[in-house]
Protein backbone atom coordinates (compact mmCIF):
# COMPACT_ATOMS: atom_id res chain seq x y z
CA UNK A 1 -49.47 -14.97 20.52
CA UNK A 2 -48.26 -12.68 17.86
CA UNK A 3 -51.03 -11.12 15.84
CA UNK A 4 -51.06 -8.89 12.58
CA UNK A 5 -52.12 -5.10 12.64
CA UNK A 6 -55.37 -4.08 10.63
CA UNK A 7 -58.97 -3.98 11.12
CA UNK A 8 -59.61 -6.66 8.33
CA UNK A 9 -57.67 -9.19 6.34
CA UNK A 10 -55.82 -7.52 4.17
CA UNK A 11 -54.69 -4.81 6.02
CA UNK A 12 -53.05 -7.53 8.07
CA UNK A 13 -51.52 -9.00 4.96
CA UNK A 14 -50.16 -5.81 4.06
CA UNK A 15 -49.06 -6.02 7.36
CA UNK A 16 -47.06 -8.88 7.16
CA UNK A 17 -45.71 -7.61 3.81
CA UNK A 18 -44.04 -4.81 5.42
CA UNK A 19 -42.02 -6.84 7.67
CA UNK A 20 -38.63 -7.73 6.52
CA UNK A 21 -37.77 -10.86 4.16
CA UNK A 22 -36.67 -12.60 7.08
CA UNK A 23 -39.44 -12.05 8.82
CA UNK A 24 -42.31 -12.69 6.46
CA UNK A 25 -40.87 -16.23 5.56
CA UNK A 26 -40.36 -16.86 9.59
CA UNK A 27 -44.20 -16.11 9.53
CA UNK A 28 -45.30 -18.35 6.71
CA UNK A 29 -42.80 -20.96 8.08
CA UNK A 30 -45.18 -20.67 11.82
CA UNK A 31 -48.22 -20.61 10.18
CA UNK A 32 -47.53 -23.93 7.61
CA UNK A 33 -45.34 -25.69 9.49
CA UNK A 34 -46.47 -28.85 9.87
CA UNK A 35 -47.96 -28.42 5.91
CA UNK A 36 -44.88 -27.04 4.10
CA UNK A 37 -42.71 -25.50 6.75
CA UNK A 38 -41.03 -27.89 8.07
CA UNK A 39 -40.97 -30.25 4.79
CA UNK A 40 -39.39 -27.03 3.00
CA UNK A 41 -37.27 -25.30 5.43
CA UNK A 42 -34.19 -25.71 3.67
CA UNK A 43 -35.47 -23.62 1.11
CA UNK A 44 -36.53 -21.01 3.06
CA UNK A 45 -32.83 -20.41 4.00
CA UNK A 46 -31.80 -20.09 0.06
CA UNK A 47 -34.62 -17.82 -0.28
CA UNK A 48 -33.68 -15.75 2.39
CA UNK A 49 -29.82 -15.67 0.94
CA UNK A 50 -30.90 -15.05 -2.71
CA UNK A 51 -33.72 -12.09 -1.24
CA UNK A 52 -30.39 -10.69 0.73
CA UNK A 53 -28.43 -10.85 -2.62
CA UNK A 54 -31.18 -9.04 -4.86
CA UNK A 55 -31.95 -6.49 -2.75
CA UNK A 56 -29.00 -4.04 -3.16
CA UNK A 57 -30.35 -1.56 -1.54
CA UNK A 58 -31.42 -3.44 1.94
CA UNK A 59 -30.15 -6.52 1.91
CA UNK A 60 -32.40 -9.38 4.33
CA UNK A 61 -33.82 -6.03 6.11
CA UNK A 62 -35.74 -4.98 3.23
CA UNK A 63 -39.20 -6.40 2.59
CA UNK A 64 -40.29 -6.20 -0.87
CA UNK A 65 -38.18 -6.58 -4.48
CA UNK A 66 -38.92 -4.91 -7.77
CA UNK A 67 -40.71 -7.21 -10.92
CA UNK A 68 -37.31 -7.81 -12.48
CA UNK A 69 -35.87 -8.55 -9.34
CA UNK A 70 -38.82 -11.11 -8.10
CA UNK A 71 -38.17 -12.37 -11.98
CA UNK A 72 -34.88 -13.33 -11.31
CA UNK A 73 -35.42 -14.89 -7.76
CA UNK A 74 -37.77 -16.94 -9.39
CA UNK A 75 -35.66 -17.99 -12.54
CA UNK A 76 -32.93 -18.76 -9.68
CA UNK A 77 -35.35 -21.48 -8.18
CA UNK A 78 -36.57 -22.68 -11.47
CA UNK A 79 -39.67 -21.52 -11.12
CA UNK A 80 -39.32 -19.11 -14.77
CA UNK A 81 -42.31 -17.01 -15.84
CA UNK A 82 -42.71 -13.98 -17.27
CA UNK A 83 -43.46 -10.63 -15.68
CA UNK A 84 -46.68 -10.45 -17.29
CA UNK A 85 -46.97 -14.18 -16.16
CA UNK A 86 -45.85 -13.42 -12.77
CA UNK A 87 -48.34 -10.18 -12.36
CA UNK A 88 -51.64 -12.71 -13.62
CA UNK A 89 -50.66 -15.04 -11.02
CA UNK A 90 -49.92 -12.77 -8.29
CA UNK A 91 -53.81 -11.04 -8.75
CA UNK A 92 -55.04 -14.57 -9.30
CA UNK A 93 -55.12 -15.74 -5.44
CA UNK A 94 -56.73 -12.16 -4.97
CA UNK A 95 -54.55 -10.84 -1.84
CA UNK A 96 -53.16 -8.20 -4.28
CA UNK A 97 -55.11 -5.12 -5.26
CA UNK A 98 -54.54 -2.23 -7.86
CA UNK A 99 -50.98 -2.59 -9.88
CA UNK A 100 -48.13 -5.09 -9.38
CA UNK A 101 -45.05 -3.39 -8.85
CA UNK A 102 -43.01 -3.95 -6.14
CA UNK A 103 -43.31 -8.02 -4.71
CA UNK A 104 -43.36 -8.53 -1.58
CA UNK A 105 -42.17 -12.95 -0.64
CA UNK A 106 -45.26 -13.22 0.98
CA UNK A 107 -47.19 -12.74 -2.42
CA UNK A 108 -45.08 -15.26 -4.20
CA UNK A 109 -45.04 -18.02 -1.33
CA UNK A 110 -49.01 -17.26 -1.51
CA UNK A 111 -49.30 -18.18 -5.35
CA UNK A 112 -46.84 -21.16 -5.15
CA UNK A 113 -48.25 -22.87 -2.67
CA UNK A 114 -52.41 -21.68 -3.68
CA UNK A 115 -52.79 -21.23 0.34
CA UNK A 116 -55.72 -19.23 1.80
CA UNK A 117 -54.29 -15.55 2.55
CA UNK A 118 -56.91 -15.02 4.77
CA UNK A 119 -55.97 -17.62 7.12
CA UNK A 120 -51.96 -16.79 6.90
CA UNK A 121 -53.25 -12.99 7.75
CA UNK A 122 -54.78 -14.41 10.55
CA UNK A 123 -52.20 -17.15 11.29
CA UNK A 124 -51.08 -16.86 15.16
CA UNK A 125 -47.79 -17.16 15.85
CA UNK A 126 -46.14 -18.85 19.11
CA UNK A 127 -46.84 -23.05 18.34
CA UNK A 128 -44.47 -25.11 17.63
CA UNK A 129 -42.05 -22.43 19.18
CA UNK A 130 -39.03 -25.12 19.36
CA UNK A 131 -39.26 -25.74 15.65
CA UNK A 132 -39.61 -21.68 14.92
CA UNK A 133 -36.94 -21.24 16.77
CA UNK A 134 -34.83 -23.42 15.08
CA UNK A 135 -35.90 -22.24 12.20
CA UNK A 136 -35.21 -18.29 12.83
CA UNK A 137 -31.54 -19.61 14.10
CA UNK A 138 -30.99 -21.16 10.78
CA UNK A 139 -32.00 -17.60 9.01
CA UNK A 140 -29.81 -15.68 10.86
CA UNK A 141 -27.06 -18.41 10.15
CA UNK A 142 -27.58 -17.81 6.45
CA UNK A 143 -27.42 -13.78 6.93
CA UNK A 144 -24.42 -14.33 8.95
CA UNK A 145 -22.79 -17.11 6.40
CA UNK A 146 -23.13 -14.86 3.54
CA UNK A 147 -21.57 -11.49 5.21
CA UNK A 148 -18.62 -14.34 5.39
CA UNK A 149 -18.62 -15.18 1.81
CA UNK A 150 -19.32 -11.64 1.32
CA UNK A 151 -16.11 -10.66 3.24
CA UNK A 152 -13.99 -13.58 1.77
CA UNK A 153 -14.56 -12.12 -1.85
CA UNK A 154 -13.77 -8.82 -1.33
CA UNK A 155 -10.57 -10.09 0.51
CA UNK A 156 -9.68 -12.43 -2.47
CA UNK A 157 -10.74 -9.38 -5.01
CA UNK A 158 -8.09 -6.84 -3.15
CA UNK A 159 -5.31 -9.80 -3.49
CA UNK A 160 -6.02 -9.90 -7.22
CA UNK A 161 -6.06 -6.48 -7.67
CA UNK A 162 -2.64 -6.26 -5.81
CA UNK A 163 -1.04 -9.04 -7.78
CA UNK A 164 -2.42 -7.10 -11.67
CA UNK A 165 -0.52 -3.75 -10.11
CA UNK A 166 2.62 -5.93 -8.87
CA UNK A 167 2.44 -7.49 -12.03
CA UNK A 168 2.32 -4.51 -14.20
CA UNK A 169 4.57 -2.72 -12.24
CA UNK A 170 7.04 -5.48 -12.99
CA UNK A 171 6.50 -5.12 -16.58
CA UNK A 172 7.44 -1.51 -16.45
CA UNK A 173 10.43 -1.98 -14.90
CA UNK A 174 11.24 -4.92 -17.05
CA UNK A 175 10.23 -2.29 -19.78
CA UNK A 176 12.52 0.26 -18.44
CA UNK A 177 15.54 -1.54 -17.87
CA UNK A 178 15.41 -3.21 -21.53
CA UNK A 179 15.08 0.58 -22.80
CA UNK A 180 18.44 1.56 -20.71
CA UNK A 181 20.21 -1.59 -21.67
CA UNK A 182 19.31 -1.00 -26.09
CA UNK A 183 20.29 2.46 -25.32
CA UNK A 184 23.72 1.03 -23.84
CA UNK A 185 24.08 -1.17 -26.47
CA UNK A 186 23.38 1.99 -29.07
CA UNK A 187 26.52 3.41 -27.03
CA UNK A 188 28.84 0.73 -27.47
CA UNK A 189 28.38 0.31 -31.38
CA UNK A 190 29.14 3.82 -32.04
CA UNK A 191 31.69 3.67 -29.32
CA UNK A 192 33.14 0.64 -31.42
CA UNK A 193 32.32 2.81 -34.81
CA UNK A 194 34.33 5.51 -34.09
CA UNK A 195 37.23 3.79 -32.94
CA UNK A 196 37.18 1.35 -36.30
CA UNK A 197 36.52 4.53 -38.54
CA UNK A 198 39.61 6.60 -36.40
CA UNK A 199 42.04 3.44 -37.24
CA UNK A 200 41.04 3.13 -41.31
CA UNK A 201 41.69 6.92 -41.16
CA UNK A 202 44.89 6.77 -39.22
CA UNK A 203 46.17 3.75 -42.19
CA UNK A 204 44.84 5.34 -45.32
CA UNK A 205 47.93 5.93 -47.15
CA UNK A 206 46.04 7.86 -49.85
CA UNK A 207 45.24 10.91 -47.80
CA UNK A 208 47.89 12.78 -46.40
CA UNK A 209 50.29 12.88 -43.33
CA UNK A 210 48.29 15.20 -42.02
CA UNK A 211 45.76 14.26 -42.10
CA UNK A 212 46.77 10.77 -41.10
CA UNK A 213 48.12 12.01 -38.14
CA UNK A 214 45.00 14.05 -36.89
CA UNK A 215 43.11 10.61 -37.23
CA UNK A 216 45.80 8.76 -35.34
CA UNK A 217 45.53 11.50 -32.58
CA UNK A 218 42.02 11.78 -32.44
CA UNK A 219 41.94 7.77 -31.69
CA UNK A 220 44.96 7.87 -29.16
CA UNK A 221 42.72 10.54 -27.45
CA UNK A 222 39.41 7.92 -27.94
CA UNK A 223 40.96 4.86 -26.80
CA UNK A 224 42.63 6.56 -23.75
CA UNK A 225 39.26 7.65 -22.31
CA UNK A 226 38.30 4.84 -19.65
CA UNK A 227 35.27 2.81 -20.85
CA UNK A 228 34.92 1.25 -17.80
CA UNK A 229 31.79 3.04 -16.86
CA UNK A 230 29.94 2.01 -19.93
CA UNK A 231 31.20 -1.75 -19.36
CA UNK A 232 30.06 -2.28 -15.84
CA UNK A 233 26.80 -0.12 -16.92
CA UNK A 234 25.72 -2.62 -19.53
CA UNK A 235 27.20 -6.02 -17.19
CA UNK A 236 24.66 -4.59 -14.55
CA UNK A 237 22.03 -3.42 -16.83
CA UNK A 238 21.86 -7.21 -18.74
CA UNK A 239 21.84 -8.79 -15.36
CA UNK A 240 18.94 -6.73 -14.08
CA UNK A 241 16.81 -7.67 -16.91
CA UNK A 242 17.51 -11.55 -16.96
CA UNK A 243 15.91 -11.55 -13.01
């Protein structure tokens, strides 16, 4: 049977309290089983997905979380206190010595269920191997379960992005073409302008022949350049921008 390194109790705990999340609550799980284990299991696996979630750095291989991280696990489960709070409990059951600062799950599982620390340092490991088992499958289904959800989101995050940039990149061309199509429009009225001020010109009997004339040639001159181009430029441009 599996036993924990140290020449006295709480060099085993520490021990146990550098093993990974996963493994620390596998341990407790073996050595309460048939007190808490088994009744709580289920929980076990959210703590091991919320442990996997807060530690950013490690993920379920890590062992230990900061105070403000072990402060949020806990206001996760309902379980709220503060970090003073949290540190007076912690040194209260008497496995922790010197400062609190980083928390390993073993400490809180200690205070929350007011279990001996001696005898979980000294807990062997190997009965009930068909429920540990079990138990250790439904961890790793958790770990695996959440690098799903983990993958889903990112996947779902990239399609979003992709749609804003479509999406934006539509509104610049919409942008665009309704810039072209005002600045067709700008080109037609003075197109239309001209021609009207050319033709008052051309029938203003109070100015002169001359100068009559000159107006009459200069629109002759307007109307016989083809504005075909600007026509079918302005058709296509006001289709484009109704799509």
């Amino acid at each position: 049977m599996a036993r924990l390194a140290g020449a006295n109790d709480f060099e085993k705990l520490k021990s146990l309290c550098l093993k990974t999340h996963k493994e620390q609550l596998v341990w407790f799980l073996n050595a309460y089983w048939g007190d808490y284990g088994q009744r709580d299991a289920e929980n076990y696996w959210k703590y091991a997905l919320k442990l996997k979630e807060l530690d950013l750095q490690k993920g379920l291989d890590g062992n230990e979380l900061d105070e403000l991280s072990m402060h949020r696990f806990l206001e996760f489960f309902k379980e709220t206190m503060t970090v003073a709070e949290m540190r007076d409990n912690l040194r209260s059951t008497g496995a922790i010595q010197g400062n609190v600062r980083m928390i390993p799950i073993s400490h809180i599982l200690i205070f929350k269920y007011r279990v001996d620390w001696h005898r979980l340092a000294n807990a062997p490991q190997g009965d009930n191997r068909a429920e540990i088992e079990e138990a250790q499958r439904k961890l790793d289904q958790v770990q695996i379960a959440f690098a799903e959800v983990s993958k889903t989101a990112e996947i779902a995050a990239n399609k979003e992005r992709e749609a804003v940039q479509a999406e934006n990149e539509a509104r610049t061309a919409q942008a665009e073409l309704q810039a072209a199509l005002n600045e067709l429009h700008a080109q037609e009225a003075a197109y239309k302008a001209k021609v009207d001020d050319l033709t008052r010109r051309g029938n203003d009997e109070s100015v002169g022949v001359v100068t009559r004339n000159k107006a009459k040639a200069e629109l002759a001159q307007v109307l016989a350049e083809d504005p075909l181009p600007l026509r079918k430029a302005k058709i296509t441009q006001e289709a484009a921008v109704k799509k």
